[in-house]
Protein backbone atom coordinates (compact mmCIF):
# COMPACT_ATOMS: atom_id res chain seq x y z
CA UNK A 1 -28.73 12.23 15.85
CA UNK A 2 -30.44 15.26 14.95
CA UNK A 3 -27.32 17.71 16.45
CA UNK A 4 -24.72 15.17 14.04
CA UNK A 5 -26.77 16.11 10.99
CA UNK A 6 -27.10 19.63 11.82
CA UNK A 7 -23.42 19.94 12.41
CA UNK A 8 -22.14 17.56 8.93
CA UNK A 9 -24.85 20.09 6.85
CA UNK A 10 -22.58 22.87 8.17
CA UNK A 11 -19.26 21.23 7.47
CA UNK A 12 -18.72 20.25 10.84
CA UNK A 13 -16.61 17.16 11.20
CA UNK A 14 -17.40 15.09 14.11
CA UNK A 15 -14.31 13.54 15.46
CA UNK A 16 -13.76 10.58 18.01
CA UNK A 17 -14.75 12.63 21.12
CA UNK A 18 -17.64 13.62 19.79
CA UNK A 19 -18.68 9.66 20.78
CA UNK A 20 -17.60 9.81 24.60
CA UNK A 21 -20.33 10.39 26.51
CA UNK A 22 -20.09 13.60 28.21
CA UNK A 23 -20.76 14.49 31.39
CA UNK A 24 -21.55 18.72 32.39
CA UNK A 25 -21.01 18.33 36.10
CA UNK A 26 -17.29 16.32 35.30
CA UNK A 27 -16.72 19.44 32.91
CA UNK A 28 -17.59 21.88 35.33
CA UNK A 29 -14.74 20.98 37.34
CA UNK A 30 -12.18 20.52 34.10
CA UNK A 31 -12.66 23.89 33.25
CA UNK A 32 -11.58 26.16 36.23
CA UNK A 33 -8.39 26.89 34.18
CA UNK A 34 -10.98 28.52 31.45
CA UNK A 35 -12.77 30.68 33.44
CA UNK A 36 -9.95 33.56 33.37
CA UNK A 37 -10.65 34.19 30.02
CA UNK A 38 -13.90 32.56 29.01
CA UNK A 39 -15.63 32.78 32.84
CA UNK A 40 -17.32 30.05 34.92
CA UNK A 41 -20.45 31.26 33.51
CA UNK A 42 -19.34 31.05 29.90
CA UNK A 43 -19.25 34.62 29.85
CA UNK A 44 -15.91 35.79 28.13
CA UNK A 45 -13.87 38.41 30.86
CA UNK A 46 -11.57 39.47 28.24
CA UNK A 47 -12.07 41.17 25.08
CA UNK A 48 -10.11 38.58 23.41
CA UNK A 49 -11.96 35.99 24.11
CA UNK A 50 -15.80 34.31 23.17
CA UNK A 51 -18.59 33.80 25.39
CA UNK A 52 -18.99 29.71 25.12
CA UNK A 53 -22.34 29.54 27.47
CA UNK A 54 -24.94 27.62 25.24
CA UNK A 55 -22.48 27.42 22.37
CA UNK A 56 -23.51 24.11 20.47
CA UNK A 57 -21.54 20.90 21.94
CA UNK A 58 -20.25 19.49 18.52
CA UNK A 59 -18.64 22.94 17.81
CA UNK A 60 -16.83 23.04 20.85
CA UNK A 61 -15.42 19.36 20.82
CA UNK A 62 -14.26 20.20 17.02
CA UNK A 63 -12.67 23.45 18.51
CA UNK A 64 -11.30 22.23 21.36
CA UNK A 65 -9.88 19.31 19.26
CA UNK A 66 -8.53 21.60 16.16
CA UNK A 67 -6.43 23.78 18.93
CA UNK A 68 -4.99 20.29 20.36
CA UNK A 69 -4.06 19.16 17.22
CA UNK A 70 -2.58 22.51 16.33
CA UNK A 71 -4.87 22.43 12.95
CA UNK A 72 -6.25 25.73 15.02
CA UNK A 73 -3.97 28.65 15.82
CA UNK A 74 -4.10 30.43 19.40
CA UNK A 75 -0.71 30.70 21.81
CA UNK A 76 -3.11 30.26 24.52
CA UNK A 77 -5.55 27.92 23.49
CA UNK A 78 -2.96 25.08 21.36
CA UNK A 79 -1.08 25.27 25.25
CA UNK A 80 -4.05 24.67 27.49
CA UNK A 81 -5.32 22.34 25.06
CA UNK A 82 -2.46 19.83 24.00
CA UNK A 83 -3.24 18.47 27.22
CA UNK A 84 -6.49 17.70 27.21
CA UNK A 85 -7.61 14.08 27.01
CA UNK A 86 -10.98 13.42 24.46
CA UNK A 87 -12.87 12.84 27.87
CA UNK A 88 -11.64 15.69 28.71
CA UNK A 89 -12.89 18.02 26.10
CA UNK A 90 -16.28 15.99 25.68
CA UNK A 91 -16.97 17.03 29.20
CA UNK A 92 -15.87 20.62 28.92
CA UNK A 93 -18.02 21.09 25.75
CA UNK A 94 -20.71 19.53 27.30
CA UNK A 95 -20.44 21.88 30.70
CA UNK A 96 -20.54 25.01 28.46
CA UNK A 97 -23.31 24.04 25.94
CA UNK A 98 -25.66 23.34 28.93
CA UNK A 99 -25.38 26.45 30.02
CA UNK A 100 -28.75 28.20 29.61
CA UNK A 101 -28.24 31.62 27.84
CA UNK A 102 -31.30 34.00 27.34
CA UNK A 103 -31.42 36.48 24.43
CA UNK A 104 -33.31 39.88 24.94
CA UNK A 105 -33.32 42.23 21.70
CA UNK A 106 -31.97 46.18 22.04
């Protein structure tokens, strides 16, 4: 509950997927056609492209759902997307914000 408030504070709407329950492990597997841009590991291997590991869950299902939709602009992302079922993107989302990412300063 805390993570809807968080995200509607910011502006954030939360649409139908957001209520699917996720599953990481399921998403792990949806996402091997990610992970030559954005990396198994969440780790972006082009310049082009963000690093999703630990990126918050809510953000990523609005994303995800925004390039579907075509409300959200990217040749590559509105293609892989379009296909995507809700369950789909609840479980990718879900894969990439579990992913623990550890922050040293410079």
């Amino acid at each position: 509950m805390r993570v809807a408030v968080a995200l509607a504070a910011f502006g954030i709407a939360l649409g139908p997927a957001f209520t699917v329950a996720a599953d990481a492990q399921t998403g792990r597997d949806k996402v091997i056609v990610c992970q030559a841009c954005h990396g198994m590991d969440g780790l972006s291997k082009t310049p082009e492209a963000p690093n999703l590991a630990g990126q918050v869950e809510g953000y990523l299902v609005k994303t995800l759902n925004d390039y579907r939709s075509g409300a959200r602009k990217n040749e590559s992302m509105n293609i892989v997307a379009k296909d995507l079922s809700d369950e789909d993107i609840a479980n990718a989302a879900a894969y990439y914000a579990a992913i623990q990412v550890d922050v040293s300063p410079p």
